[in-house]
PDB file of N, CA and C in Angstrom:
ATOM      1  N   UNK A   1      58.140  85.690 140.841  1.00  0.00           N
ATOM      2  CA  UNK A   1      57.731  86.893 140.129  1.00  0.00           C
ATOM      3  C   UNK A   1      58.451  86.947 138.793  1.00  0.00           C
ATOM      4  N   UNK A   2      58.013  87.253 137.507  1.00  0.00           N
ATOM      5  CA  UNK A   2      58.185  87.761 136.362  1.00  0.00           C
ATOM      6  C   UNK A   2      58.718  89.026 136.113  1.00  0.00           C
ATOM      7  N   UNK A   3      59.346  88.869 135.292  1.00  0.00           N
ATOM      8  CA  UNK A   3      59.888  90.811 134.797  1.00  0.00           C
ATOM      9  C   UNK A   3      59.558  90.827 133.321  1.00  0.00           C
ATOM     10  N   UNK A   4      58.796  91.942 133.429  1.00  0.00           N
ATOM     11  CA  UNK A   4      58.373  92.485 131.694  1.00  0.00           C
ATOM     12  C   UNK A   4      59.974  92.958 131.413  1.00  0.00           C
ATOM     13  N   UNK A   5      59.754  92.314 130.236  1.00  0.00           N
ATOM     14  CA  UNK A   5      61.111  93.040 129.154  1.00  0.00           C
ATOM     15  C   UNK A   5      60.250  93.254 128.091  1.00  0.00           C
ATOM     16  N   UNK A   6      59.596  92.923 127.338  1.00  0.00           N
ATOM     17  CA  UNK A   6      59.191  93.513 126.268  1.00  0.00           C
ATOM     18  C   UNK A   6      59.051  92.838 124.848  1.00  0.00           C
ATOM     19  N   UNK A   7      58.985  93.461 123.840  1.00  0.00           N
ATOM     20  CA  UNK A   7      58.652  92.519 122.878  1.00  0.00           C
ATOM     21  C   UNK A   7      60.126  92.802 121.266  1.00  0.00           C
ATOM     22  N   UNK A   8      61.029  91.459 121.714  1.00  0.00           N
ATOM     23  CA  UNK A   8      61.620  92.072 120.642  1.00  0.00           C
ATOM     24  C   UNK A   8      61.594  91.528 119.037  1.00  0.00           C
ATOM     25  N   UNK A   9      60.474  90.855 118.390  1.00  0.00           N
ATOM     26  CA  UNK A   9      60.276  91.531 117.069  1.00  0.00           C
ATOM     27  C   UNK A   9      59.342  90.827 116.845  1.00  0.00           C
ATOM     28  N   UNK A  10      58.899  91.020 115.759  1.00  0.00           N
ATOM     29  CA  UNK A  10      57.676  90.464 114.753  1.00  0.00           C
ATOM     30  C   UNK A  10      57.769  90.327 113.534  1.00  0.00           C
ATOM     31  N   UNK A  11      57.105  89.382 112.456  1.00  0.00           N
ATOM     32  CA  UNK A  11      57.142  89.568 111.435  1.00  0.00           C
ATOM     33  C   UNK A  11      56.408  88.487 111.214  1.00  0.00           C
ATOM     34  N   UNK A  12      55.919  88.421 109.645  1.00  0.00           N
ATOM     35  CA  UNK A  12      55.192  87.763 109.072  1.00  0.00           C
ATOM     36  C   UNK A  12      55.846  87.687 107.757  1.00  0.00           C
ATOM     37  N   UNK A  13      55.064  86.273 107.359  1.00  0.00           N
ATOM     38  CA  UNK A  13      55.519  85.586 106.003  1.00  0.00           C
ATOM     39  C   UNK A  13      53.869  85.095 105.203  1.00  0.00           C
ATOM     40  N   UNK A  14      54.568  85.001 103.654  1.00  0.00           N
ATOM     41  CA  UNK A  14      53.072  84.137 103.176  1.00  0.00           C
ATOM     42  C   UNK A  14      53.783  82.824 102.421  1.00  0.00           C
ATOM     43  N   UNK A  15      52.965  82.056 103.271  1.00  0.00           N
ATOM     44  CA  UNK A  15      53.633  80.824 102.653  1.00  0.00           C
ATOM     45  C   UNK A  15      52.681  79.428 102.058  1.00  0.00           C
ATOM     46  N   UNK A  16      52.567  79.332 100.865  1.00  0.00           N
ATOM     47  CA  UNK A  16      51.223  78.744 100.325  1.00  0.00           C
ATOM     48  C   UNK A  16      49.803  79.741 100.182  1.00  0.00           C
ATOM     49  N   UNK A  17      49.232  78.804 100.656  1.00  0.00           N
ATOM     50  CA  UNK A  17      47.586  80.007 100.874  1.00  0.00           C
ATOM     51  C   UNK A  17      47.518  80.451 102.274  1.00  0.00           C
ATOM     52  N   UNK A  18      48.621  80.422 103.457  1.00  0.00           N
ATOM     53  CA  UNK A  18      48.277  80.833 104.357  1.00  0.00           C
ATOM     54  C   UNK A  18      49.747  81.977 104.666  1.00  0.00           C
ATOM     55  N   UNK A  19      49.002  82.938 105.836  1.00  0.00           N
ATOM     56  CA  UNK A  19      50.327  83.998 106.185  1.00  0.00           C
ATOM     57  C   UNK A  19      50.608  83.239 108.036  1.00  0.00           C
ATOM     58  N   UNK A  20      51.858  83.406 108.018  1.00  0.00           N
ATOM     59  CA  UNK A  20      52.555  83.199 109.333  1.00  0.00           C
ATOM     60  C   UNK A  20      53.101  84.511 110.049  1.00  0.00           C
ATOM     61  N   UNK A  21      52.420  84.652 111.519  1.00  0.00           N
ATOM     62  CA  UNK A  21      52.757  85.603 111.915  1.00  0.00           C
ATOM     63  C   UNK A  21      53.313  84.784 112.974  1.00  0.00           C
ATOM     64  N   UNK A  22      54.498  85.945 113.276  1.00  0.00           N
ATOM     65  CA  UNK A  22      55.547  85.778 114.755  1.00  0.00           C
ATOM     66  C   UNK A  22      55.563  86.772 115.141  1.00  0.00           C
ATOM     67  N   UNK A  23      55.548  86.463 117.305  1.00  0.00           N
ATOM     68  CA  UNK A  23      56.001  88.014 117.812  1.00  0.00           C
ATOM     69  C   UNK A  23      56.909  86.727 118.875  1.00  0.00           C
ATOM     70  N   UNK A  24      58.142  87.408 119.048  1.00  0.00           N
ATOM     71  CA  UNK A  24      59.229  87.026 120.103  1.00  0.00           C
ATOM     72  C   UNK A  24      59.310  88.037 121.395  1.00  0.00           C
ATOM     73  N   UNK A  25      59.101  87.372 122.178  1.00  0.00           N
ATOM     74  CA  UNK A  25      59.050  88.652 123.118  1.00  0.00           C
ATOM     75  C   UNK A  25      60.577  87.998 124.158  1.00  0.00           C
ATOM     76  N   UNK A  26      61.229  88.854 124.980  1.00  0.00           N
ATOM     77  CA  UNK A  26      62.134  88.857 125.882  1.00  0.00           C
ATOM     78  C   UNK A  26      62.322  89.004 127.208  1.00  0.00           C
ATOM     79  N   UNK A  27      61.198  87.990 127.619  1.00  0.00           N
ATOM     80  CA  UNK A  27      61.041  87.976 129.098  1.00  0.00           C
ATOM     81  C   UNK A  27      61.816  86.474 128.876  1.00  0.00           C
ATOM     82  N   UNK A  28      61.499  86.036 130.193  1.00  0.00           N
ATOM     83  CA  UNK A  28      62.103  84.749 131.339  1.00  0.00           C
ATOM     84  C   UNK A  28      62.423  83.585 130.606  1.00  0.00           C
ATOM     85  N   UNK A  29      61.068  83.145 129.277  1.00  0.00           N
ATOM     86  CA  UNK A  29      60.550  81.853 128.540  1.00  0.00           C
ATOM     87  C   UNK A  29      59.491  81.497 129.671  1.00  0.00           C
ATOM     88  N   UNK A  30      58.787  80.276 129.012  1.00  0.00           N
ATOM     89  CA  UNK A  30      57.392  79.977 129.194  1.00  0.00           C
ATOM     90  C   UNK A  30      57.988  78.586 130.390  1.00  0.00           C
ATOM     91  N   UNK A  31      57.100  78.597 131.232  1.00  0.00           N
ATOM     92  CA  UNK A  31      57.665  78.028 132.493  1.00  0.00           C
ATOM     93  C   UNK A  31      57.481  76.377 132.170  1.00  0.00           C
ATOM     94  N   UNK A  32      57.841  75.316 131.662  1.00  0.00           N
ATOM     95  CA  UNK A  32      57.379  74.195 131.413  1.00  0.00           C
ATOM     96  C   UNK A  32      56.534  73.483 132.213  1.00  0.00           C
ATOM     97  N   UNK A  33      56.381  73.716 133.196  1.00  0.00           N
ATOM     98  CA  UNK A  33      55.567  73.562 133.930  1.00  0.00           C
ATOM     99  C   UNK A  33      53.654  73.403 133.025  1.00  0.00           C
ATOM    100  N   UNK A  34      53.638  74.740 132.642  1.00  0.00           N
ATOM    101  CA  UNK A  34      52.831  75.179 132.109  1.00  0.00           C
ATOM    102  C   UNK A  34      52.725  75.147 130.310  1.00  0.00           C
ATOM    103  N   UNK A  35      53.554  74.542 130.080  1.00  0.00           N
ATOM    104  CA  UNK A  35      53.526  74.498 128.596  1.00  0.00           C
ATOM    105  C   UNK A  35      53.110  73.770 128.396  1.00  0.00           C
ATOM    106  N   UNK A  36      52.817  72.901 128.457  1.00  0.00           N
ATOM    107  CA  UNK A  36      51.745  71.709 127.875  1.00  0.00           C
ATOM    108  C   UNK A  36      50.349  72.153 127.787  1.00  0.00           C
ATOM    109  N   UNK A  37      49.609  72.928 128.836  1.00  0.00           N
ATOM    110  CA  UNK A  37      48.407  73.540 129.230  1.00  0.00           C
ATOM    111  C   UNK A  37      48.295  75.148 128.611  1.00  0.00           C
ATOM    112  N   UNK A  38      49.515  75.437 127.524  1.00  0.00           N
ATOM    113  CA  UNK A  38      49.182  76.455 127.135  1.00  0.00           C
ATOM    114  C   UNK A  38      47.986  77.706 126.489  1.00  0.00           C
ATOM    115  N   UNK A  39      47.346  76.886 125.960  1.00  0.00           N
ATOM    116  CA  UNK A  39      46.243  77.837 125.481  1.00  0.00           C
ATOM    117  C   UNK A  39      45.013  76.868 125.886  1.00  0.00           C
ATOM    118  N   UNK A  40      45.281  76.471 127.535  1.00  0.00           N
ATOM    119  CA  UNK A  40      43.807  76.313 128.322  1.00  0.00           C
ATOM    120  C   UNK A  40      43.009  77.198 128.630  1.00  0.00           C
ATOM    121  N   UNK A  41      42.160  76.863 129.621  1.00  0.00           N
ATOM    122  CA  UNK A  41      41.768  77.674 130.321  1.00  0.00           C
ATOM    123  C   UNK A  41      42.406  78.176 131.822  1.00  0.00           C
ATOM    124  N   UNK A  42      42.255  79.115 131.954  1.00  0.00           N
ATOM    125  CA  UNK A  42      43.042  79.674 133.651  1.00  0.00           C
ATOM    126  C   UNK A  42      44.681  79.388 133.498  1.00  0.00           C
ATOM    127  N   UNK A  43      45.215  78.689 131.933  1.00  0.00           N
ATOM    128  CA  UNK A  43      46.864  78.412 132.266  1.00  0.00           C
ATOM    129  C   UNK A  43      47.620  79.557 132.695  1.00  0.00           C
ATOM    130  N   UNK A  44      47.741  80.066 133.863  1.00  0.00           N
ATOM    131  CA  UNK A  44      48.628  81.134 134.239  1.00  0.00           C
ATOM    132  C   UNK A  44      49.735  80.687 134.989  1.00  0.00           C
ATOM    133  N   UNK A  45      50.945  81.404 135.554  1.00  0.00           N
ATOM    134  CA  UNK A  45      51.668  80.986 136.163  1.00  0.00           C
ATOM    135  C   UNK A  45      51.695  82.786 137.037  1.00  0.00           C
ATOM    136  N   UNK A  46      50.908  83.882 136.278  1.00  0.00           N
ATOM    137  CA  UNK A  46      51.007  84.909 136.924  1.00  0.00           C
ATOM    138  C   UNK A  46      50.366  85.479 138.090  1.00  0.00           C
ATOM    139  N   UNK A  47      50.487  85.974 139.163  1.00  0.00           N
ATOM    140  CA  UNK A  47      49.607  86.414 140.603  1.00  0.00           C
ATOM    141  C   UNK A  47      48.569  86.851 139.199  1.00  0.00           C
ATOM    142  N   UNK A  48      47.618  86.490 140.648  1.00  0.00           N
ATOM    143  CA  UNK A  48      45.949  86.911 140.312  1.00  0.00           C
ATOM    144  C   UNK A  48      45.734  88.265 139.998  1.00  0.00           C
ATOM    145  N   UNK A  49      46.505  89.422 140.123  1.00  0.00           N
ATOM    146  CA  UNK A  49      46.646  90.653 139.410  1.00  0.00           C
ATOM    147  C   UNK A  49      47.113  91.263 138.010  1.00  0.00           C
ATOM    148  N   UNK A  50      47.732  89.981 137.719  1.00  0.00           N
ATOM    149  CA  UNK A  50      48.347  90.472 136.576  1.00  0.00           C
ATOM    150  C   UNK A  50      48.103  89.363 135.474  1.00  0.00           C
ATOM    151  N   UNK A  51      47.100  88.443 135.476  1.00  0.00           N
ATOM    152  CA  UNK A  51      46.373  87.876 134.373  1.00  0.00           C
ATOM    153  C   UNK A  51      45.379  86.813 134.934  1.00  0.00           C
ATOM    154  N   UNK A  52      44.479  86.578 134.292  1.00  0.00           N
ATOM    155  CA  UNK A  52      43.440  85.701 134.310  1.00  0.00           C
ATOM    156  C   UNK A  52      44.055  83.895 133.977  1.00  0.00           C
ATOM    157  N   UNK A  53      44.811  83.752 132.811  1.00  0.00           N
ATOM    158  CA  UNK A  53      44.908  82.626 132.025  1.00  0.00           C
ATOM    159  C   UNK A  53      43.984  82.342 131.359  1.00  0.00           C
ATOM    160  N   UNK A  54      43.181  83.748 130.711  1.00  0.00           N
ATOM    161  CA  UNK A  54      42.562  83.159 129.688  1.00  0.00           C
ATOM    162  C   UNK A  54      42.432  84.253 128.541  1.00  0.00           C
ATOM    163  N   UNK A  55      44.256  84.613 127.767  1.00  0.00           N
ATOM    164  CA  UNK A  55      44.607  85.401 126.695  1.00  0.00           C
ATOM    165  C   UNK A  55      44.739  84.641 125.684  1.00  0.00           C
ATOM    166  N   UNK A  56      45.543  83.561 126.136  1.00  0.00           N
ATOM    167  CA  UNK A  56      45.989  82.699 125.682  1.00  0.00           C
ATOM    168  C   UNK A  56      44.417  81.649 124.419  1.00  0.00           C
ATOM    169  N   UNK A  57      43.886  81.276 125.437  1.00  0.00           N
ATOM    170  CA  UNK A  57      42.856  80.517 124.807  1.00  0.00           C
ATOM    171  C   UNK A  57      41.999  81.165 124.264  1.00  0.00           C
ATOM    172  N   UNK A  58      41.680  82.269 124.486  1.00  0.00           N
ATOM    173  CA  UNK A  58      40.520  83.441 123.442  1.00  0.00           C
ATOM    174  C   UNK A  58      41.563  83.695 122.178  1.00  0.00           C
ATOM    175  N   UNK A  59      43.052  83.695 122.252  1.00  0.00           N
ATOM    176  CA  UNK A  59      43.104  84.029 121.069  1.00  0.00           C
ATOM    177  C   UNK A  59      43.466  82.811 120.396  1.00  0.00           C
ATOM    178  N   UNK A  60      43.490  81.677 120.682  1.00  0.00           N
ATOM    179  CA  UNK A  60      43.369  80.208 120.061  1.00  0.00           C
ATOM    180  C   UNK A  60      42.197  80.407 119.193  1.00  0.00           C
ATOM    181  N   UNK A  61      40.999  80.359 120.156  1.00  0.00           N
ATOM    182  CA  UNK A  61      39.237  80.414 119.635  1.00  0.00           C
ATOM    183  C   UNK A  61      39.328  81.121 118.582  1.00  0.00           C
ATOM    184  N   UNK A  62      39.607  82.459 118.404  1.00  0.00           N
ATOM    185  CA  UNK A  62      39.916  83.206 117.435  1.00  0.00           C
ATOM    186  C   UNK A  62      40.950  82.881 116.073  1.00  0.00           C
ATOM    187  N   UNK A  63      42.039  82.518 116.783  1.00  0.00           N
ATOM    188  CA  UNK A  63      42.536  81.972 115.066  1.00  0.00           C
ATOM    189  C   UNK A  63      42.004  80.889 114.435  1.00  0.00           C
ATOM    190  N   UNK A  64      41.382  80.059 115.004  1.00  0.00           N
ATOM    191  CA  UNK A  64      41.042  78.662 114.421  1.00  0.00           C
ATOM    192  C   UNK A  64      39.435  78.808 114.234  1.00  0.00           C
ATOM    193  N   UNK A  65      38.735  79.660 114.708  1.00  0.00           N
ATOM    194  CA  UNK A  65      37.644  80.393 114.244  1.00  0.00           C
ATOM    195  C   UNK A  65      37.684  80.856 112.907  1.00  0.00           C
ATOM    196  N   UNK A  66      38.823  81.256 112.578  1.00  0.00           N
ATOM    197  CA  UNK A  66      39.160  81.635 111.264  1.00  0.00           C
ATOM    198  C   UNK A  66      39.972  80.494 110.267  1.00  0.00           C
ATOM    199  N   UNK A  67      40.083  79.659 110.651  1.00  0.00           N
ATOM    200  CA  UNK A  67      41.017  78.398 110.303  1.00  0.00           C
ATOM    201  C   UNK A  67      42.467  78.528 110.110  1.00  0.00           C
ATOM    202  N   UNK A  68      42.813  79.483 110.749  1.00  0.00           N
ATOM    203  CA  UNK A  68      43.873  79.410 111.609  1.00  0.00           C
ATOM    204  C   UNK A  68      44.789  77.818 112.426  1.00  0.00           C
ATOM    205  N   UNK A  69      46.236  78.206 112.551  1.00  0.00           N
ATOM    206  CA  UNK A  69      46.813  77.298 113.975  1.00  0.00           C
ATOM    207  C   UNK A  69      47.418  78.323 114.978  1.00  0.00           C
ATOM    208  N   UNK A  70      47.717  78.208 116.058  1.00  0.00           N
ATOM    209  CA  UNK A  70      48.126  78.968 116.821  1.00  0.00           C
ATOM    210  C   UNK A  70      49.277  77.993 117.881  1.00  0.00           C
ATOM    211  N   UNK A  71      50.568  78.251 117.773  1.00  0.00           N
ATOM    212  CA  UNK A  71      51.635  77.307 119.031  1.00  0.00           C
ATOM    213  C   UNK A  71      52.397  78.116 119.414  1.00  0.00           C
ATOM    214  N   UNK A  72      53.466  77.957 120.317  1.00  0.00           N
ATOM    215  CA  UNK A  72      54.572  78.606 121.006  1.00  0.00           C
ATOM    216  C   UNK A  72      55.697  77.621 120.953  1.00  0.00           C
ATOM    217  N   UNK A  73      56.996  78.153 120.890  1.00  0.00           N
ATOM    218  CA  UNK A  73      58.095  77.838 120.980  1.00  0.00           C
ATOM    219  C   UNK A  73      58.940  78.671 122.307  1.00  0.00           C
ATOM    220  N   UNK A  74      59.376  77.847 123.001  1.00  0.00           N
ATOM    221  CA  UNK A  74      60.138  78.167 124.150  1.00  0.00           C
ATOM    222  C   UNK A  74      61.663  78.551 124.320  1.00  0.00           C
ATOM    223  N   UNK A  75      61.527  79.510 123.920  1.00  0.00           N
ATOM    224  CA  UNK A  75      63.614  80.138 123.551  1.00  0.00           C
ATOM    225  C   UNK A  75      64.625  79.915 125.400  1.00  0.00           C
ATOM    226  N   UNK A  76      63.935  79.947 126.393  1.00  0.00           N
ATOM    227  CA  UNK A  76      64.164  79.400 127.370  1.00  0.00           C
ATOM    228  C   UNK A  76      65.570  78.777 127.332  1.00  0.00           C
ATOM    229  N   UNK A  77      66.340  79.274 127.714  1.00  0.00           N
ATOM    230  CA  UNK A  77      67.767  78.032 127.600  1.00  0.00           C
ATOM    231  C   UNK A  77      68.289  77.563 126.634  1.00  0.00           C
ATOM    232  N   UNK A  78      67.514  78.292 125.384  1.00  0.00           N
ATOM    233  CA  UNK A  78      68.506  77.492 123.997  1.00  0.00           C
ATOM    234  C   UNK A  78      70.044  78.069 123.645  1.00  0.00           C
ATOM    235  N   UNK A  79      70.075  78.893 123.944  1.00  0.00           N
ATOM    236  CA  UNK A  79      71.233  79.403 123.723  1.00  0.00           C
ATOM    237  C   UNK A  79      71.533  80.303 124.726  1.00  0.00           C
ATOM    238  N   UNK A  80      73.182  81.100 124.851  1.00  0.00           N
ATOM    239  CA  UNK A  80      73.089  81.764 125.880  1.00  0.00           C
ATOM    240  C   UNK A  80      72.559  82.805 125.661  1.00  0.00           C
ATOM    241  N   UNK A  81      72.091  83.833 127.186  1.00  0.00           N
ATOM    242  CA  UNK A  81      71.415  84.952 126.728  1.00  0.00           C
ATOM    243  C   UNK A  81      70.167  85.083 125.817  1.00  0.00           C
ATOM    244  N   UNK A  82      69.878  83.666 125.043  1.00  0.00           N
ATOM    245  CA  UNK A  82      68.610  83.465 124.006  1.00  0.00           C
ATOM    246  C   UNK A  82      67.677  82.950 125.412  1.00  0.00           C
ATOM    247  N   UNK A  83      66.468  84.119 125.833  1.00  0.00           N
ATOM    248  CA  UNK A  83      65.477  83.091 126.339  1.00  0.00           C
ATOM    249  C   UNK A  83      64.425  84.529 125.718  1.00  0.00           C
ATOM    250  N   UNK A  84      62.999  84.178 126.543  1.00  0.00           N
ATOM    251  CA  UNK A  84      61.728  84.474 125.687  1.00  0.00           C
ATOM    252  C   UNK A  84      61.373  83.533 125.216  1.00  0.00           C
ATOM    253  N   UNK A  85      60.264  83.716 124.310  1.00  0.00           N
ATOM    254  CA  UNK A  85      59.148  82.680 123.727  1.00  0.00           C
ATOM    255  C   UNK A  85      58.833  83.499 122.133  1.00  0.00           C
ATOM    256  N   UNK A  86      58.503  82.307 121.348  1.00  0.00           N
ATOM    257  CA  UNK A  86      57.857  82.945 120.363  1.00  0.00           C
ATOM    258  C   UNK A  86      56.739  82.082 120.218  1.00  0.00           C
ATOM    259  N   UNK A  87      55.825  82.736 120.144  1.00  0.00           N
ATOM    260  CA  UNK A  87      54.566  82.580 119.579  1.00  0.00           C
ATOM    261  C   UNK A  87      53.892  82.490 118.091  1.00  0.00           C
ATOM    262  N   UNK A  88      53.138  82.384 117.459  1.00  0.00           N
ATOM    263  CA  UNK A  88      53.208  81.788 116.013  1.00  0.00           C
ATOM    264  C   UNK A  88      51.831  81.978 115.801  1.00  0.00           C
ATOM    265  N   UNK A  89      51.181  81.999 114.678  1.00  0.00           N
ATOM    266  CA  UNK A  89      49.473  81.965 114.323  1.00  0.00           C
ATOM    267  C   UNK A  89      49.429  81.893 112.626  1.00  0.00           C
ATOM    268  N   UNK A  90      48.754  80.989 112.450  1.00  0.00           N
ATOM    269  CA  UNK A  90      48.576  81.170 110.574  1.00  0.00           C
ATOM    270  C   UNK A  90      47.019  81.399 110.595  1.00  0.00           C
ATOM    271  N   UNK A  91      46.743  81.884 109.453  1.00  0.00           N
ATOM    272  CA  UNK A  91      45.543  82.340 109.201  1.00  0.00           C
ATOM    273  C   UNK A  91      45.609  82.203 107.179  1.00  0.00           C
ATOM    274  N   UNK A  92      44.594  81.856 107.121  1.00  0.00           N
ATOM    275  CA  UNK A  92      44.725  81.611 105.111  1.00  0.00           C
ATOM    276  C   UNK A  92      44.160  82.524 104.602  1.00  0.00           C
ATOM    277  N   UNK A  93      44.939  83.011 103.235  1.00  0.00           N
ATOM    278  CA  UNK A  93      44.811  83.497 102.412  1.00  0.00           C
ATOM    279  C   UNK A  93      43.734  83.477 101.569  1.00  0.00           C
ATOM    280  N   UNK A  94      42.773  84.262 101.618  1.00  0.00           N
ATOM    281  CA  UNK A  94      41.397  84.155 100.714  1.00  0.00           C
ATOM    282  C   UNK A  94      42.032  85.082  99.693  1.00  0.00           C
ATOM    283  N   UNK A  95      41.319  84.101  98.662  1.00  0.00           N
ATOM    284  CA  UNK A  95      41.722  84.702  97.437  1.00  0.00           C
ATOM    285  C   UNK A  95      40.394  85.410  97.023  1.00  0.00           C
ATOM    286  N   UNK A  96      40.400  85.928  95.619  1.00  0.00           N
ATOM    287  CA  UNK A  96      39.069  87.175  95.109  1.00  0.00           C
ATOM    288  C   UNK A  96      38.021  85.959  94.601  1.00  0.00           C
ATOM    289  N   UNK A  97      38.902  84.579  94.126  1.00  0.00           N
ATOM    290  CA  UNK A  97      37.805  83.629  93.783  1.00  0.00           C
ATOM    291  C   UNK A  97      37.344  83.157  95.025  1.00  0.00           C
ATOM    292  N   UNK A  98      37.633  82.680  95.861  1.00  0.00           N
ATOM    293  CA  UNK A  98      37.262  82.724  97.476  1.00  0.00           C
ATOM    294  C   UNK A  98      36.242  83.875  98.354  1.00  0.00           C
ATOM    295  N   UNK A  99      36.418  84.814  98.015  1.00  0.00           N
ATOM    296  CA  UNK A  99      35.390  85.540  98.685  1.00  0.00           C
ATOM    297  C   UNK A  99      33.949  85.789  97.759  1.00  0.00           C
ATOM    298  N   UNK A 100      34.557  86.285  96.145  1.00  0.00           N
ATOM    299  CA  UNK A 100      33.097  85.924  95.629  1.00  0.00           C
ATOM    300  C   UNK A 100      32.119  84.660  95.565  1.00  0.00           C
ATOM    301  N   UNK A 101      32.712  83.863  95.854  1.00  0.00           N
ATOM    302  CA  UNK A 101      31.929  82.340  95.830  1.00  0.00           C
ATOM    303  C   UNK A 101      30.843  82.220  97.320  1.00  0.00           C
ATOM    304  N   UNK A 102      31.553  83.038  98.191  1.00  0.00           N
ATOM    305  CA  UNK A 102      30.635  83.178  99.251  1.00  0.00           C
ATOM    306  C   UNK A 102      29.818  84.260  99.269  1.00  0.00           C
TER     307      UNK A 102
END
Protein backbone atom coordinates (compact mmCIF):
# COMPACT_ATOMS: atom_id res chain seq x y z
CA UNK A 1 0.00 0.00 0.00
CA UNK A 2 0.97 3.68 -0.82
CA UNK A 3 0.53 6.81 1.34
CA UNK A 4 -0.55 10.12 -0.27
CA UNK A 5 1.71 12.88 0.99
CA UNK A 6 1.11 15.32 -1.44
CA UNK A 7 2.58 17.58 -3.79
CA UNK A 8 5.57 19.58 -2.74
CA UNK A 9 6.27 22.13 -5.54
CA UNK A 10 6.08 23.20 -9.02
CA UNK A 11 7.46 25.46 -11.28
CA UNK A 12 8.22 26.25 -14.66
CA UNK A 13 10.95 27.72 -16.82
CA UNK A 14 11.30 29.04 -20.59
CA UNK A 15 14.09 27.79 -22.07
CA UNK A 16 14.73 28.36 -25.92
CA UNK A 17 11.32 28.14 -27.78
CA UNK A 18 10.03 25.73 -25.36
CA UNK A 19 8.59 26.11 -21.44
CA UNK A 20 9.52 23.31 -18.84
CA UNK A 21 7.15 22.43 -16.37
CA UNK A 22 7.89 20.47 -12.98
CA UNK A 23 5.63 19.14 -10.21
CA UNK A 24 7.63 17.08 -7.32
CA UNK A 25 5.39 15.38 -5.35
CA UNK A 26 6.32 13.53 -1.75
CA UNK A 27 5.13 10.23 -1.65
CA UNK A 28 7.26 6.77 -1.54
CA UNK A 29 9.17 7.41 -5.36
CA UNK A 30 8.17 5.49 -8.40
CA UNK A 31 8.57 1.72 -7.78
CA UNK A 32 11.35 0.56 -10.40
CA UNK A 33 9.76 -2.10 -11.01
CA UNK A 34 7.49 -0.04 -13.02
CA UNK A 35 9.59 2.63 -14.33
CA UNK A 36 10.58 1.55 -17.39
CA UNK A 37 6.70 0.99 -18.39
CA UNK A 38 5.93 4.38 -17.22
CA UNK A 39 3.63 6.15 -19.43
CA UNK A 40 2.13 2.67 -20.82
CA UNK A 41 -0.80 1.47 -20.81
CA UNK A 42 -2.45 -0.12 -17.43
CA UNK A 43 1.36 0.83 -15.79
CA UNK A 44 -0.01 0.82 -12.25
CA UNK A 45 1.42 -0.51 -9.23
CA UNK A 46 -1.94 0.85 -7.41
CA UNK A 47 -5.12 -1.62 -6.14
CA UNK A 48 -7.74 -1.54 -8.75
CA UNK A 49 -9.53 1.28 -6.72
CA UNK A 50 -7.34 3.76 -6.74
CA UNK A 51 -6.12 4.01 -10.47
CA UNK A 52 -6.52 2.56 -13.80
CA UNK A 53 -2.70 3.03 -15.23
CA UNK A 54 -3.80 5.00 -17.71
CA UNK A 55 -2.99 8.94 -16.31
CA UNK A 56 0.09 8.53 -17.07
CA UNK A 57 -0.17 7.73 -20.90
CA UNK A 58 -3.22 10.15 -21.75
CA UNK A 59 -1.14 12.76 -20.53
CA UNK A 60 1.97 11.62 -22.69
CA UNK A 61 -0.71 11.60 -25.87
CA UNK A 62 -1.43 15.00 -24.88
CA UNK A 63 1.91 16.65 -24.54
CA UNK A 64 3.41 15.26 -27.61
CA UNK A 65 0.09 15.93 -29.36
CA UNK A 66 1.23 19.27 -28.86
CA UNK A 67 4.97 18.58 -29.52
CA UNK A 68 5.69 18.36 -26.30
CA UNK A 69 8.25 15.60 -24.16
CA UNK A 70 7.00 14.25 -21.12
CA UNK A 71 9.67 11.93 -18.39
CA UNK A 72 10.03 11.31 -14.69
CA UNK A 73 12.85 11.34 -12.45
CA UNK A 74 12.89 9.10 -9.40
CA UNK A 75 14.01 11.05 -6.05
CA UNK A 76 13.58 7.52 -4.39
CA UNK A 77 16.78 7.03 -2.28
CA UNK A 78 18.84 9.86 -3.53
CA UNK A 79 19.41 11.43 -0.63
CA UNK A 80 18.28 11.08 2.87
CA UNK A 81 14.73 11.86 3.59
CA UNK A 82 14.84 13.03 -0.42
CA UNK A 83 12.27 10.50 -1.97
CA UNK A 84 9.11 11.33 -4.36
CA UNK A 85 9.32 11.72 -8.04
CA UNK A 86 9.43 14.53 -10.30
CA UNK A 87 7.80 14.61 -13.29
CA UNK A 88 8.66 17.03 -16.22
CA UNK A 89 6.68 18.10 -19.66
CA UNK A 90 7.90 20.72 -22.32
CA UNK A 91 5.59 22.13 -24.59
CA UNK A 92 6.94 25.09 -27.31
CA UNK A 93 6.62 28.36 -27.44
CA UNK A 94 4.52 29.73 -30.39
CA UNK A 95 5.47 32.81 -31.26
CA UNK A 96 2.84 35.76 -32.99
CA UNK A 97 4.88 34.85 -36.30
CA UNK A 98 3.90 31.20 -35.59
CA UNK A 99 0.36 31.45 -35.06
CA UNK A 100 -0.37 33.95 -37.88
CA UNK A 101 1.25 31.75 -40.49
CA UNK A 102 -1.32 29.16 -39.58
Amino acid sequence: MWEKKGIEGKKYEERYNEVIVSIKDTGTGLDPAIFPRLFTKFATKSAAAEGTGLGLLISKSLVEAHGGKIWAENDRGLNEGDNGATFYFTLPILTTTAVNDN
